[in-house]
N, C-alpha and C. Protein backbone atom coordinates (compact mmCIF):
# COMPACT_ATOMS: atom_id res chain seq x y z
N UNK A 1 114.51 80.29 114.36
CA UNK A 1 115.66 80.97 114.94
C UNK A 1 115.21 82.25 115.61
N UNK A 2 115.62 82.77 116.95
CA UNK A 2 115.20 83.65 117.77
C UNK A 2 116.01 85.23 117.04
N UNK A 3 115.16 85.92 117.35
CA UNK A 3 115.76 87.24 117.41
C UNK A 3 117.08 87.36 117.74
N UNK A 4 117.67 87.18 118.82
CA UNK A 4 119.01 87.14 119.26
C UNK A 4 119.85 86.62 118.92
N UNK A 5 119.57 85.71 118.02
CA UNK A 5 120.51 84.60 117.00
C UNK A 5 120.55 85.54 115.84
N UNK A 6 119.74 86.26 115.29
CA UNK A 6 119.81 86.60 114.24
C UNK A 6 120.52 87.66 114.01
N UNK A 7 120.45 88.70 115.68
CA UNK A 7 121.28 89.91 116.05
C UNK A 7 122.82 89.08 115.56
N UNK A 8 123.20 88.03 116.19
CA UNK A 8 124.49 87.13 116.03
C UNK A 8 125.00 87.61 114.15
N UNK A 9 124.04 87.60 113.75
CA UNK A 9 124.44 87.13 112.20
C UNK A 9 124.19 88.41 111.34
N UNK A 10 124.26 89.80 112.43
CA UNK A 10 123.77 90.76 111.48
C UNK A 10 124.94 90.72 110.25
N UNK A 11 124.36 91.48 109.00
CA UNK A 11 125.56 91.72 108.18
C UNK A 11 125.03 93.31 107.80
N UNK A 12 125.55 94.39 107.90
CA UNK A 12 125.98 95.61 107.70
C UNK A 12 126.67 96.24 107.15
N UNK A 13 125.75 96.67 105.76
CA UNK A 13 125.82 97.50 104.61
C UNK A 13 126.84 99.00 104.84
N UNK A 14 128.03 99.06 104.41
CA UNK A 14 128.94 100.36 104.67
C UNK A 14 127.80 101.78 104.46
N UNK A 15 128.08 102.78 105.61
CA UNK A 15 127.24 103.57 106.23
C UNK A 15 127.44 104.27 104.68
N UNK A 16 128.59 104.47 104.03
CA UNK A 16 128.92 105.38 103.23
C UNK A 16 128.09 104.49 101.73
N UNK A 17 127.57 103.38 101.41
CA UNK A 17 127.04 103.34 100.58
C UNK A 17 125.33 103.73 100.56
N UNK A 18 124.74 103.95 101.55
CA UNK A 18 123.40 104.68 101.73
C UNK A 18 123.18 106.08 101.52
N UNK A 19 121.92 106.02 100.81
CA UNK A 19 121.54 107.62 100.41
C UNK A 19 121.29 108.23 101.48
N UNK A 20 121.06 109.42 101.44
CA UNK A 20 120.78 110.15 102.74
C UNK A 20 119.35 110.14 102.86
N UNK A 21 118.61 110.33 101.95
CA UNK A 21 117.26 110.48 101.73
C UNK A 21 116.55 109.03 100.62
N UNK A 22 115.42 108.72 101.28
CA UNK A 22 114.56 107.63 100.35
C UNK A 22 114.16 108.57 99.37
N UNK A 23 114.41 108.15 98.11
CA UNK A 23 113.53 108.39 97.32
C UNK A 23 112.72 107.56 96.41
N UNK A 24 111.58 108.13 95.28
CA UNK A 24 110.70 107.33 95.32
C UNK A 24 110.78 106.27 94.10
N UNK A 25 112.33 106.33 93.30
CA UNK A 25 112.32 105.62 92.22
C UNK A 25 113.78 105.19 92.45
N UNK A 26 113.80 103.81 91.87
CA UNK A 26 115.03 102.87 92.48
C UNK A 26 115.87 103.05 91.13
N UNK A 27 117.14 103.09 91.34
CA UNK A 27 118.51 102.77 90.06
C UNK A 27 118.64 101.35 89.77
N UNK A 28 117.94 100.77 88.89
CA UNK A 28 117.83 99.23 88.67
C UNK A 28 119.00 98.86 88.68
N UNK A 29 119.51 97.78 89.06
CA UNK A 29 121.24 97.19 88.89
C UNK A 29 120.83 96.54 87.58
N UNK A 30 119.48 96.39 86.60
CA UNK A 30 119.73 95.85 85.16
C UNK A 30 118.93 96.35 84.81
N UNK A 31 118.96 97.33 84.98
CA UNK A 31 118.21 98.86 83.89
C UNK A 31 118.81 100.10 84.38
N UNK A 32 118.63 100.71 83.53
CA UNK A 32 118.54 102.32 83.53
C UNK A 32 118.01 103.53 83.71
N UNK A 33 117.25 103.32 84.78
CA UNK A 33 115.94 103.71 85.24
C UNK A 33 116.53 105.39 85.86
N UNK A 34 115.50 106.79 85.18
CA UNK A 34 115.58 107.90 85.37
C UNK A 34 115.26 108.31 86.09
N UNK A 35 115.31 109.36 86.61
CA UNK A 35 114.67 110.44 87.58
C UNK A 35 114.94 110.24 89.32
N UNK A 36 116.71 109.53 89.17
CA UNK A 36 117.10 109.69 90.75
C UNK A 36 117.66 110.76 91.03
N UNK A 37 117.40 111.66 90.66
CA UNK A 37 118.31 112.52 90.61
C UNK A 37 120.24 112.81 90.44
N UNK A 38 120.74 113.11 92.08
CA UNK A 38 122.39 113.01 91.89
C UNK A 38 122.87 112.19 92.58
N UNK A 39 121.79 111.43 93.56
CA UNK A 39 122.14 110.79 94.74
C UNK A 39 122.52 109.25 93.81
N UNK A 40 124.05 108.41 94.19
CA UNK A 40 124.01 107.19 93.91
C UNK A 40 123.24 106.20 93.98
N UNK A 41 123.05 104.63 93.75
CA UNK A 41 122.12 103.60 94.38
C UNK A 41 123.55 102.62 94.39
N UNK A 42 122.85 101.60 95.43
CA UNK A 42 123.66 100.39 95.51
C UNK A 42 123.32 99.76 94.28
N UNK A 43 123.92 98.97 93.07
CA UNK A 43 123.06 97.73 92.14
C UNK A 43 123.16 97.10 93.39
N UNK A 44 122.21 95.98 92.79
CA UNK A 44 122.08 94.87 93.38
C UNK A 44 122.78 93.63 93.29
N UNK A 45 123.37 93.08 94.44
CA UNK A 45 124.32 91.61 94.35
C UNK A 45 123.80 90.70 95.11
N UNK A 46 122.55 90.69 95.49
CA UNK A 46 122.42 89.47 96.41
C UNK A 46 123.10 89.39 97.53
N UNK A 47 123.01 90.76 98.04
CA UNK A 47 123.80 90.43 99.46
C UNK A 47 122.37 90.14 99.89
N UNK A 48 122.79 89.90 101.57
CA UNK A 48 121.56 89.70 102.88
C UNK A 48 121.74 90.27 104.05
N UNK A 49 120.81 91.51 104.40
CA UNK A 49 121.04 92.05 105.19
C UNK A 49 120.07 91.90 106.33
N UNK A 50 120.14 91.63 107.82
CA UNK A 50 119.53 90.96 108.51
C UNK A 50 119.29 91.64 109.82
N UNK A 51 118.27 92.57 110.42
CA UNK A 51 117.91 93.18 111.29
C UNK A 51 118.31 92.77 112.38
N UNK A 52 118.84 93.00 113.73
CA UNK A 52 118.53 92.99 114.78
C UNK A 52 117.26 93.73 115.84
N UNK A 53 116.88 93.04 116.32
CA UNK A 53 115.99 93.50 117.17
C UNK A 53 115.57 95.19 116.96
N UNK A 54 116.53 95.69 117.74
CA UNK A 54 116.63 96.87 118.42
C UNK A 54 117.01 97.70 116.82
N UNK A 55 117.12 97.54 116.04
CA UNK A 55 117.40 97.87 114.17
C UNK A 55 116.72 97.50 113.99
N UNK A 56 115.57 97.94 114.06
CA UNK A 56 114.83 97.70 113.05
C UNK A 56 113.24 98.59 113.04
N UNK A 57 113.11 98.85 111.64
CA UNK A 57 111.74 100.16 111.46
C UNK A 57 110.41 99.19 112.37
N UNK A 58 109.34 100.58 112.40
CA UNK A 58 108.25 100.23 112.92
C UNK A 58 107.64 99.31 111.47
N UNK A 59 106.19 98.60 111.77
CA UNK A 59 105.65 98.41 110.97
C UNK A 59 105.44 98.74 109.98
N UNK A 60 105.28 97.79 108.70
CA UNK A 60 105.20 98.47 107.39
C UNK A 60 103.58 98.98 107.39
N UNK A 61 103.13 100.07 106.70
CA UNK A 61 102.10 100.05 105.86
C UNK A 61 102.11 100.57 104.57
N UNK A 62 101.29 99.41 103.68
CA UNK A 62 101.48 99.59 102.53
C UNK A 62 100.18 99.09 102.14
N UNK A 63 99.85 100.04 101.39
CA UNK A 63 98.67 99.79 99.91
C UNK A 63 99.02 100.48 98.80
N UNK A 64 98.04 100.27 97.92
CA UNK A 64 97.80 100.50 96.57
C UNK A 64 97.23 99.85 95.69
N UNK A 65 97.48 99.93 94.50
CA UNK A 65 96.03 99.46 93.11
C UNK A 65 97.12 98.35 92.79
N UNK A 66 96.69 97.22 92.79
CA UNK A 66 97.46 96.19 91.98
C UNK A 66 97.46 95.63 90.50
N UNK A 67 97.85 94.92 89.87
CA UNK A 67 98.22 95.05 88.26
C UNK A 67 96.77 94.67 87.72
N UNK A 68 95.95 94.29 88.73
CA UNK A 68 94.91 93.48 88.33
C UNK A 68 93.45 94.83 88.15
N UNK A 69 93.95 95.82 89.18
CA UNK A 69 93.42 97.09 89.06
C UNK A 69 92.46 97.13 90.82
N UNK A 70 92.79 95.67 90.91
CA UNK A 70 91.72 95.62 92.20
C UNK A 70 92.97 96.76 93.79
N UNK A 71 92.33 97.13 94.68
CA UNK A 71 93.07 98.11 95.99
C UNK A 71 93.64 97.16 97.14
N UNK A 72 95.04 97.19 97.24
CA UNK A 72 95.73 95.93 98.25
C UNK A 72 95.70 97.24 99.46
N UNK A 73 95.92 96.24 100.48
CA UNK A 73 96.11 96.83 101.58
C UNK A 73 97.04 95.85 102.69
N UNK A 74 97.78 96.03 102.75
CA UNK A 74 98.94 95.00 104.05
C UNK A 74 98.01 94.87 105.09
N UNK A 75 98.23 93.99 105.55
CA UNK A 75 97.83 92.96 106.66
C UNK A 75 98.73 92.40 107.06
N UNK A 76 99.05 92.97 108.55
CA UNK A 76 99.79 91.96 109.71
C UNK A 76 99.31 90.26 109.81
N UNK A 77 99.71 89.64 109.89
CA UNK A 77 99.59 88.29 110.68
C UNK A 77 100.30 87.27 110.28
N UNK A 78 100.55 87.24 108.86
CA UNK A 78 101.72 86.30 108.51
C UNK A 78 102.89 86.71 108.00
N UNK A 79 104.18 85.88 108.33
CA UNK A 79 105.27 85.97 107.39
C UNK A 79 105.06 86.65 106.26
N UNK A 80 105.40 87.05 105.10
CA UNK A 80 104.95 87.64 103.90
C UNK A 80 106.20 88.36 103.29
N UNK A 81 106.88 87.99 101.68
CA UNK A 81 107.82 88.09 101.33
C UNK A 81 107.48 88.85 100.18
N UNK A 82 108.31 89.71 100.17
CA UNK A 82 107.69 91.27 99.22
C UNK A 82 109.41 91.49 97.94
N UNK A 83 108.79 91.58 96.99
CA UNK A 83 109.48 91.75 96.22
C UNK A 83 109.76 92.55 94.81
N UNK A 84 110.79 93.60 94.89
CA UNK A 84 110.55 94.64 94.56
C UNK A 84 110.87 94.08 92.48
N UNK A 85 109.88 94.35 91.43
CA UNK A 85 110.43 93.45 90.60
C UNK A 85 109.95 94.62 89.33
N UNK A 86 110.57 94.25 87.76
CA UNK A 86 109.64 94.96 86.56
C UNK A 86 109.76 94.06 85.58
N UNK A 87 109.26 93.81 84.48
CA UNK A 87 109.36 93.14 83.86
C UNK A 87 110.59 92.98 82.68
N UNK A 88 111.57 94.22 82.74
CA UNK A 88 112.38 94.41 81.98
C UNK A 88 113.74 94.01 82.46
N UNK A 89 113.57 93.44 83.91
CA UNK A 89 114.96 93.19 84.82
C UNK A 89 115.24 92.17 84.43
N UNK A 90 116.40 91.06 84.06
CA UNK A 90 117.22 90.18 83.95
C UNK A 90 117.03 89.56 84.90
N UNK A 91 117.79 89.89 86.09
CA UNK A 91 117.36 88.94 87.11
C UNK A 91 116.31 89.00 87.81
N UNK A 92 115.15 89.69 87.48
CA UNK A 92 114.11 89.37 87.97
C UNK A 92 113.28 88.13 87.68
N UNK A 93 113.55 88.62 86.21
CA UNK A 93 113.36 87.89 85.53
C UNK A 93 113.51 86.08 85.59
N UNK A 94 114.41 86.12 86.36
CA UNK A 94 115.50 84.70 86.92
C UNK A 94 114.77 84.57 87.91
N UNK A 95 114.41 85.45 88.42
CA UNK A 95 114.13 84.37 90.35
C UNK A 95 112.79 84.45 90.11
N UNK A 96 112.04 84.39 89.43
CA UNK A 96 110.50 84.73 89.48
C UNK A 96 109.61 83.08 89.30
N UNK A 97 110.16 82.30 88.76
CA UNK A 97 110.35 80.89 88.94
C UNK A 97 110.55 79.95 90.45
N UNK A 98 111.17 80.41 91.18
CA UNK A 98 111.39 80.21 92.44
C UNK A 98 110.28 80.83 93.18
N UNK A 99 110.04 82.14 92.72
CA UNK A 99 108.86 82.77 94.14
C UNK A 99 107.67 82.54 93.42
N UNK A 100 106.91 81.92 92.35
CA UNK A 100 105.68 81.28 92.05
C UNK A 100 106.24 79.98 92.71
N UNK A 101 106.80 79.23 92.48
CA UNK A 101 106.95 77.80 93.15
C UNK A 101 106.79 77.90 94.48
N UNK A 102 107.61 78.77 95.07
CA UNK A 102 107.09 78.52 96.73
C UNK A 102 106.10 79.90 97.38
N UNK A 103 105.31 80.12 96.42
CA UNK A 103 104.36 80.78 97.33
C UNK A 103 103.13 79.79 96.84
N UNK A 104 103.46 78.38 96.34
CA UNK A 104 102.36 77.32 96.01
C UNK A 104 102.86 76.65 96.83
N UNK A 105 103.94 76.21 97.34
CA UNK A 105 104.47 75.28 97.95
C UNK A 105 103.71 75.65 99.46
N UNK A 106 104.36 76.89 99.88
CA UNK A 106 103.85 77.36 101.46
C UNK A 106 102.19 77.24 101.64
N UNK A 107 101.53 77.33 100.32
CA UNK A 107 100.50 77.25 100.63
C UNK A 107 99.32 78.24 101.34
N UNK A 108 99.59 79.34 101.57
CA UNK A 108 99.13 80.00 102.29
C UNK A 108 99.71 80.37 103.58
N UNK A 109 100.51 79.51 104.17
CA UNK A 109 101.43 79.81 105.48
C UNK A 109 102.28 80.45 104.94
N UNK A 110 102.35 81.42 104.27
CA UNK A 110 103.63 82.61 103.65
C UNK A 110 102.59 83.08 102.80
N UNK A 111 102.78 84.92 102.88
CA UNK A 111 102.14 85.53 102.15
C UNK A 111 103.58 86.34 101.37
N UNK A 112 102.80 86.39 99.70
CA UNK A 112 103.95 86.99 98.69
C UNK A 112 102.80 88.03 98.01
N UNK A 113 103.87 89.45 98.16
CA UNK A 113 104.04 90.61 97.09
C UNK A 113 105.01 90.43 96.57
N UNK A 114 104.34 91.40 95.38
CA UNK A 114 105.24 92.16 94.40
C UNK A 114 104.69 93.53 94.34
N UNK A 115 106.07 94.35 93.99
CA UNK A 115 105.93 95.72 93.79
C UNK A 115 106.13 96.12 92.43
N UNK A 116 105.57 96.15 91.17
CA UNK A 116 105.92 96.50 89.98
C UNK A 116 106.41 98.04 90.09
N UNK A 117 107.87 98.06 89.81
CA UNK A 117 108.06 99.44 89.87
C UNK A 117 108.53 100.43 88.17
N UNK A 118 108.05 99.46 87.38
CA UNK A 118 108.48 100.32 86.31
C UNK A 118 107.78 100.13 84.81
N UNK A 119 107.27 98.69 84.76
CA UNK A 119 106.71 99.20 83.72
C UNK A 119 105.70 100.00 83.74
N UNK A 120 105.36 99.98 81.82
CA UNK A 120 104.83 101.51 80.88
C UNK A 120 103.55 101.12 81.45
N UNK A 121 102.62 100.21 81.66
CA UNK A 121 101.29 100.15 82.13
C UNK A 121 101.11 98.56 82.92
N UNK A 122 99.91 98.94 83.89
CA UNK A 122 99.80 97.35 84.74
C UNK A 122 99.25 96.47 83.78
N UNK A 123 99.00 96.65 82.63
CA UNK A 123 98.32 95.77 81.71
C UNK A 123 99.62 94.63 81.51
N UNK A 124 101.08 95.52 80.86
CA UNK A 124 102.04 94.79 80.58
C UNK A 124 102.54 94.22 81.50
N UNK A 125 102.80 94.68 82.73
CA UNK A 125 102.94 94.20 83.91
C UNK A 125 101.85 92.51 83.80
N UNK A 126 100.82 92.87 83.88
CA UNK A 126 99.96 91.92 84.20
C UNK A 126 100.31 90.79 83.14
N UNK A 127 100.22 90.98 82.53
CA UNK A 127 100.70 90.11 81.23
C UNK A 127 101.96 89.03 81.19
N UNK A 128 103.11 89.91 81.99
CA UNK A 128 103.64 89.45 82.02
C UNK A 128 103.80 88.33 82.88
N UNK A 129 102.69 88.65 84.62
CA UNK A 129 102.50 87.65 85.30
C UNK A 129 101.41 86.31 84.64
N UNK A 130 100.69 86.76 84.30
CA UNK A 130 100.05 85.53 83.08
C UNK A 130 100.92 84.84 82.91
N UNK A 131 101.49 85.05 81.64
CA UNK A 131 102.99 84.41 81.02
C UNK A 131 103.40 83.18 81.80
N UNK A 132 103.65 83.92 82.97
CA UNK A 132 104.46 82.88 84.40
C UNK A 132 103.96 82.26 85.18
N UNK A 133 102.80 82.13 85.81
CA UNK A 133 102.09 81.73 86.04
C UNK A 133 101.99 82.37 87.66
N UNK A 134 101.85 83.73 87.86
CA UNK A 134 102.30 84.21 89.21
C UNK A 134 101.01 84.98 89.53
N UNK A 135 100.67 83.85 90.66
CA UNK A 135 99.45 84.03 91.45
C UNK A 135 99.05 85.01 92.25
N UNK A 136 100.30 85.57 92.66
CA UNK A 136 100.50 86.52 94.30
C UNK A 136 99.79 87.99 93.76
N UNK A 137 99.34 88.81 94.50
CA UNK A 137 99.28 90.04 93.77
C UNK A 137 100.19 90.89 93.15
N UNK A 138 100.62 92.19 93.11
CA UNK A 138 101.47 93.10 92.64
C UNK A 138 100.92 94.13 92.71
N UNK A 139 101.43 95.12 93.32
CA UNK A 139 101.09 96.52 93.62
C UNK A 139 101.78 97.10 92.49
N UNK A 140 101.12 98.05 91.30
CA UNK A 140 101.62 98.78 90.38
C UNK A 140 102.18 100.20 90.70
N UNK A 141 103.28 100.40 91.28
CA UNK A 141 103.35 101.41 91.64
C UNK A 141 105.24 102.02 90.66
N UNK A 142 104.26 102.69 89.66
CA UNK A 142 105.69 103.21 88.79
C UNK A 142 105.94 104.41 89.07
N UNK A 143 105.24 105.36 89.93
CA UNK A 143 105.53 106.21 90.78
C UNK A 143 106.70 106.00 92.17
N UNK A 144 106.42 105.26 92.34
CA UNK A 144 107.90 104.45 93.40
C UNK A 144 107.07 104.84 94.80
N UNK A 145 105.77 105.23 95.02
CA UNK A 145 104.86 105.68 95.99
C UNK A 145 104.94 104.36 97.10
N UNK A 146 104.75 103.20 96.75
CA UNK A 146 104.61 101.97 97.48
C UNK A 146 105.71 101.57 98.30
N UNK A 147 106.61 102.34 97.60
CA UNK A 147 108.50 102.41 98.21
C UNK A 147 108.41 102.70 99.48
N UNK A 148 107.99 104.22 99.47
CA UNK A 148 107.71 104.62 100.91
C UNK A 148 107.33 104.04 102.00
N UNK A 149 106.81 103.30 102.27
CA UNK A 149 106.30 102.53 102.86
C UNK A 149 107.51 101.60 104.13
N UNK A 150 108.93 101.36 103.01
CA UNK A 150 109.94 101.08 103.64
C UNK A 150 110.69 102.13 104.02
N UNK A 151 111.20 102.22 105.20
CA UNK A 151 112.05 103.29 105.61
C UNK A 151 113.33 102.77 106.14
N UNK A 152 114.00 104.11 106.45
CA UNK A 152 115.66 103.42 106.82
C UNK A 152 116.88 102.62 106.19
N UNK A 153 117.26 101.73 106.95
CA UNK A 153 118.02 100.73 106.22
C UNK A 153 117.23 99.56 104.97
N UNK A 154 115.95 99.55 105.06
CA UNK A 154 115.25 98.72 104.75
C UNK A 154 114.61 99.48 103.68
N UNK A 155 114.65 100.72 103.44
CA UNK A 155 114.36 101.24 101.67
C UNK A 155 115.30 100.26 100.75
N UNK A 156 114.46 99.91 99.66
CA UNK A 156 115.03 98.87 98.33
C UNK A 156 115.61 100.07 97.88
N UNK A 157 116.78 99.64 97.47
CA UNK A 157 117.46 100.61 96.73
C UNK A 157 117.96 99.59 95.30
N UNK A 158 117.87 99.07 94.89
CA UNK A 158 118.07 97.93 93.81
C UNK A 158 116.89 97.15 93.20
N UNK A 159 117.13 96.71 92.25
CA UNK A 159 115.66 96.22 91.30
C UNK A 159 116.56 94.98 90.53
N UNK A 160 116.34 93.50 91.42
CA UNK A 160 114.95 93.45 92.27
C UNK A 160 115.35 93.36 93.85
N UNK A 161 114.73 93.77 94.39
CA UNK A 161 114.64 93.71 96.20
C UNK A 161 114.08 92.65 97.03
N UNK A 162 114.15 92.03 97.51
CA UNK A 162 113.34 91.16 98.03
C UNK A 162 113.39 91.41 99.70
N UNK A 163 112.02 91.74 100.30
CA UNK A 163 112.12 92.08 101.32
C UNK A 163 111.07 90.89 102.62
N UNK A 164 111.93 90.50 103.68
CA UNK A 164 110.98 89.48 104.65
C UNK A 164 110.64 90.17 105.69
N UNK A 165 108.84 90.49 105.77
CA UNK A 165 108.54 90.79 106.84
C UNK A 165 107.74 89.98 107.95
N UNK A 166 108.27 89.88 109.07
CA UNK A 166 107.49 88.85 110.35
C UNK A 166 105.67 89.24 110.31
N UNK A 167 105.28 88.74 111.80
CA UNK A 167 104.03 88.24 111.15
C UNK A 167 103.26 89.54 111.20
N UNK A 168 104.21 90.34 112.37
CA UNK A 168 104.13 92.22 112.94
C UNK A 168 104.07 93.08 111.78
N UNK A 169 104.52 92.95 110.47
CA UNK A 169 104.83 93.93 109.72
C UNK A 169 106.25 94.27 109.40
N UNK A 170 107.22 93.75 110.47
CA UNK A 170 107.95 94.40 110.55
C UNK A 170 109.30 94.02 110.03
N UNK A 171 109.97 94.66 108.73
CA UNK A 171 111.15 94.13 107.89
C UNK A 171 112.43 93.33 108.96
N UNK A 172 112.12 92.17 108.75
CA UNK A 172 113.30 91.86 109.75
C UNK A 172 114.55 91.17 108.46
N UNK A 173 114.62 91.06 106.90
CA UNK A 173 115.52 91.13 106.73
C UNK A 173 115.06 91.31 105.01
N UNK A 174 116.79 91.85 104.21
CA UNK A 174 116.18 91.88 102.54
C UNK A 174 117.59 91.01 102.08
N UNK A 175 116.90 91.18 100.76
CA UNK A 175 118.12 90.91 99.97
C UNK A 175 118.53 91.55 98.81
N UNK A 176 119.75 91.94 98.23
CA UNK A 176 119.83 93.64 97.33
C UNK A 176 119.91 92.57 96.44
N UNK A 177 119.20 92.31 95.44
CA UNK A 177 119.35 92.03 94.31
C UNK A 177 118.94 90.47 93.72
N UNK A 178 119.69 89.69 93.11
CA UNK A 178 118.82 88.52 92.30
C UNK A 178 118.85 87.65 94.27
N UNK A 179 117.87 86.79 94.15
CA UNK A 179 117.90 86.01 95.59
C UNK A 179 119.20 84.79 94.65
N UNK A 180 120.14 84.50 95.93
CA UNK A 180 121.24 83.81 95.70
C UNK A 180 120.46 82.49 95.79
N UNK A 181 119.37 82.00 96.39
CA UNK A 181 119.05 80.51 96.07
C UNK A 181 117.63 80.43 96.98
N UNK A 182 117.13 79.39 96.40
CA UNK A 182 116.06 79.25 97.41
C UNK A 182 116.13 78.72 98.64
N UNK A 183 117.17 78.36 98.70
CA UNK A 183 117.93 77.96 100.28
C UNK A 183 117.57 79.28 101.23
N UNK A 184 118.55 79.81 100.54
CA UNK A 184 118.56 81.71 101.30
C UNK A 184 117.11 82.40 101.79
N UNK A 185 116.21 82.10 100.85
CA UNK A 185 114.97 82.57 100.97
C UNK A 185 114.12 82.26 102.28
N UNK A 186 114.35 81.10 101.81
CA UNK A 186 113.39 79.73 102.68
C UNK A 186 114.14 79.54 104.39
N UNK A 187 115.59 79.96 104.46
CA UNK A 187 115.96 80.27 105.62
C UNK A 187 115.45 81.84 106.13
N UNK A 188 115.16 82.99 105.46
CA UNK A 188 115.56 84.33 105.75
C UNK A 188 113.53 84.21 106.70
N UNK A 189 112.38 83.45 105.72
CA UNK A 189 111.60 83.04 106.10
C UNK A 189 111.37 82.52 107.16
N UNK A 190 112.28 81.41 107.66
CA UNK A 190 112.16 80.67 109.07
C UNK A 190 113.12 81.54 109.96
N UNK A 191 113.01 82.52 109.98
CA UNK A 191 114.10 83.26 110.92
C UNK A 191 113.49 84.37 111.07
N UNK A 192 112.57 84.65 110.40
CA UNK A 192 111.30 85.99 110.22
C UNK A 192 110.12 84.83 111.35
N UNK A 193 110.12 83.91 111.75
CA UNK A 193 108.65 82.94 112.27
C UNK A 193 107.99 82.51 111.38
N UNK A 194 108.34 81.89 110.31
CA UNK A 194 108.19 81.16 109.13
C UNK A 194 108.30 80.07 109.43
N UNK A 195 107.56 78.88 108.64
CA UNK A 195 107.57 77.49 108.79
C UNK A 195 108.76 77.08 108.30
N UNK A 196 108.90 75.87 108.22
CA UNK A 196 110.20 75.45 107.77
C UNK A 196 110.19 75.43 106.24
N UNK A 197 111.29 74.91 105.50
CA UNK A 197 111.16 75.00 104.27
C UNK A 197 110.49 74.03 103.82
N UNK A 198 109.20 74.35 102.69
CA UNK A 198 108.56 72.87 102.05
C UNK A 198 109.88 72.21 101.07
N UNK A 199 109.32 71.17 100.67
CA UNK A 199 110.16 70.49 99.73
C UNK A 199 110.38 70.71 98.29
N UNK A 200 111.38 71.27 97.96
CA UNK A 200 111.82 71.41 96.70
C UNK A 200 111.57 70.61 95.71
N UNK A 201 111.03 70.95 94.29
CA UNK A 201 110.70 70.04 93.34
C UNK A 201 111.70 69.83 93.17
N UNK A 202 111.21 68.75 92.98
CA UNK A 202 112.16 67.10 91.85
C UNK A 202 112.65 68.33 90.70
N UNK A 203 113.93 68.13 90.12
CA UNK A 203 115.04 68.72 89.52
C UNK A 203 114.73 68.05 87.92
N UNK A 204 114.46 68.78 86.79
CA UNK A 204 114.01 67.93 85.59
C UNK A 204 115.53 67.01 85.70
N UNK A 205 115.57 66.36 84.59
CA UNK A 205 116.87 65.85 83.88
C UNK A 205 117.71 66.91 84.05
N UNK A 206 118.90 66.72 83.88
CA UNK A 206 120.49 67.80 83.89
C UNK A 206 120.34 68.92 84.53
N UNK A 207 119.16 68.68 85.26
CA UNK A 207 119.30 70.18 86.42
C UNK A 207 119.74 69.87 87.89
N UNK A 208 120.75 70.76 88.13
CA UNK A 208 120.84 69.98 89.74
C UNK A 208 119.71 70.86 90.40
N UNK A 209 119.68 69.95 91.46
CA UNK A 209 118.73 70.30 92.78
C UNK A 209 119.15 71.67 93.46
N UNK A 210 118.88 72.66 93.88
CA UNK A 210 119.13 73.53 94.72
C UNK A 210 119.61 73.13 96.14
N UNK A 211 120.68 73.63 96.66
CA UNK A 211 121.12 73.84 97.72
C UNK A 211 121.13 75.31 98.55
C-alpha cells in the first residue's frame, strides 16, 4: 500500500492527550512505573496510529547495550518492528507469542526489536526472553535513554508500544498498547514496504485461528 493510501487512513491521537515534552520513562498502562513526573501518559489500548507522508519524524537512530550485554546499533534497510516491552506487563506479556512467531515466520525479511524498559537487571530481562523463546535482540534501556530516539507524535508513551519502521528508518506507524491481532501487525508491516503476511500457524485444538 502506497504512502498516499495510507495518508487516506490517517487516525489522529487528540492534540490535548500528548505531553508537551518526551520524556525518558513511560507510565505503563499495566504498571506503575515512577519518575514521570506531573505530566499525564496515554495507557495503552491498542489504538493505530498511522503517519502520513509529510507527518512524519526524520530517521530513527538508535543504539545501545542489549540484554545479552553485546552494543546494537539500527540499521536502515529493512522493515523492522520495534517494541517497547518489560517483563512485568500483562499484556506484554500476551503479545510476545505472536512477535517470536513472526519474526521466525518473516524470516529475516522483517527485522524485530525490543526495548526493555524496566526491569531491575538485563539478566532478568534476559531470562525472561529464554523462557519464550525470543530470538530478536532487546536493547536494555531502564533509563528510558533508547526512548529518545523516537520523537514527536511517535514517542511511546505506553508499555507496551509497538512501533513500524520502513526500510529508511523512518516511523511510519505504532500501536499504543497490547497489538489488537496479528492481522493488524502483519498489515501495519505491508504498508511500511513489508512483504506480505506469511502464513499463520495451524490453531492447536479449541483455538480459533486469528483474523
Amino acid at each position: 500500500m502506497s504512502r498516499t493510501s495510507r495518508a487516506t487512513r490517517l487516525l489522529r491521537r487528540p492534540a490535548s492527550l500528548l505531553p508537551a515534552v518526551l520524556l525518558p520513562v513511560l507510565l505503563a498502562g499495566c504498571s506503575n512505573l515512577t519518575g514521570t513526573g506531573d505530566l499525564d501518559y496515554v495507557p495503552g489500548n491498542g489504538g493505530v496510529v498511522e503517519f502520513a507522508f509529510g507527518d512524519q519524524q526524520p530517521p530513527v537512530e538508535l543504539s545501545g547495550e542489549t540484554t545479552t550485554g553485546e552494543d546494537y546499533t539500527f540499521s536502515p534497510g529493512t522493515v523492522t518492528v520495534v517494541n517497547v516491552w518489560w517483563s512485568g506487563c500483562g499484556p506484554c506479556i500476551k503479545e510476545m507469542p505472536m512477535l517470536t512467531e513472526l519474526y521466525a515466520a518473516y524470516d529475516g525479511d522483517v527485522d524485530f526489536l525490543g526495548i526493555n524498559i524496566r526491569d531491575t537487571s538485563a539478566a532478568n530481562a534476559r531470562s525472561f526472553e529464554l523462557d519464550r523463546g525470543v530470538d530478536y535482540p532487546s536493547i536494555y534501556a531502564p533509563d528510558g535513554d533508547a526512548l529518545l530516539a523516537f520523537t514527536g507524535r511517535t514517542s511511546p508513551r505506553s508499555t507496551p508500544t509497538t512501533l513500524v519502521l520502513d526500510e529508511s528508518g523512518v516511523v511510519v506507524s505504532l500501536i499504543n498498547g497490547e497489538i489488537p491481532s496479528r492481522t493488524t501487525l502483519t498489515n501495519l508491516v505491508e504498508d511500511a514496504g513489508g512483504p506480505p503476511a506469511p502464513a499463520p500457524p495451524e490453531p492447536t485444538e479449541g483455538e480459533p485461528a486469528d483474523g
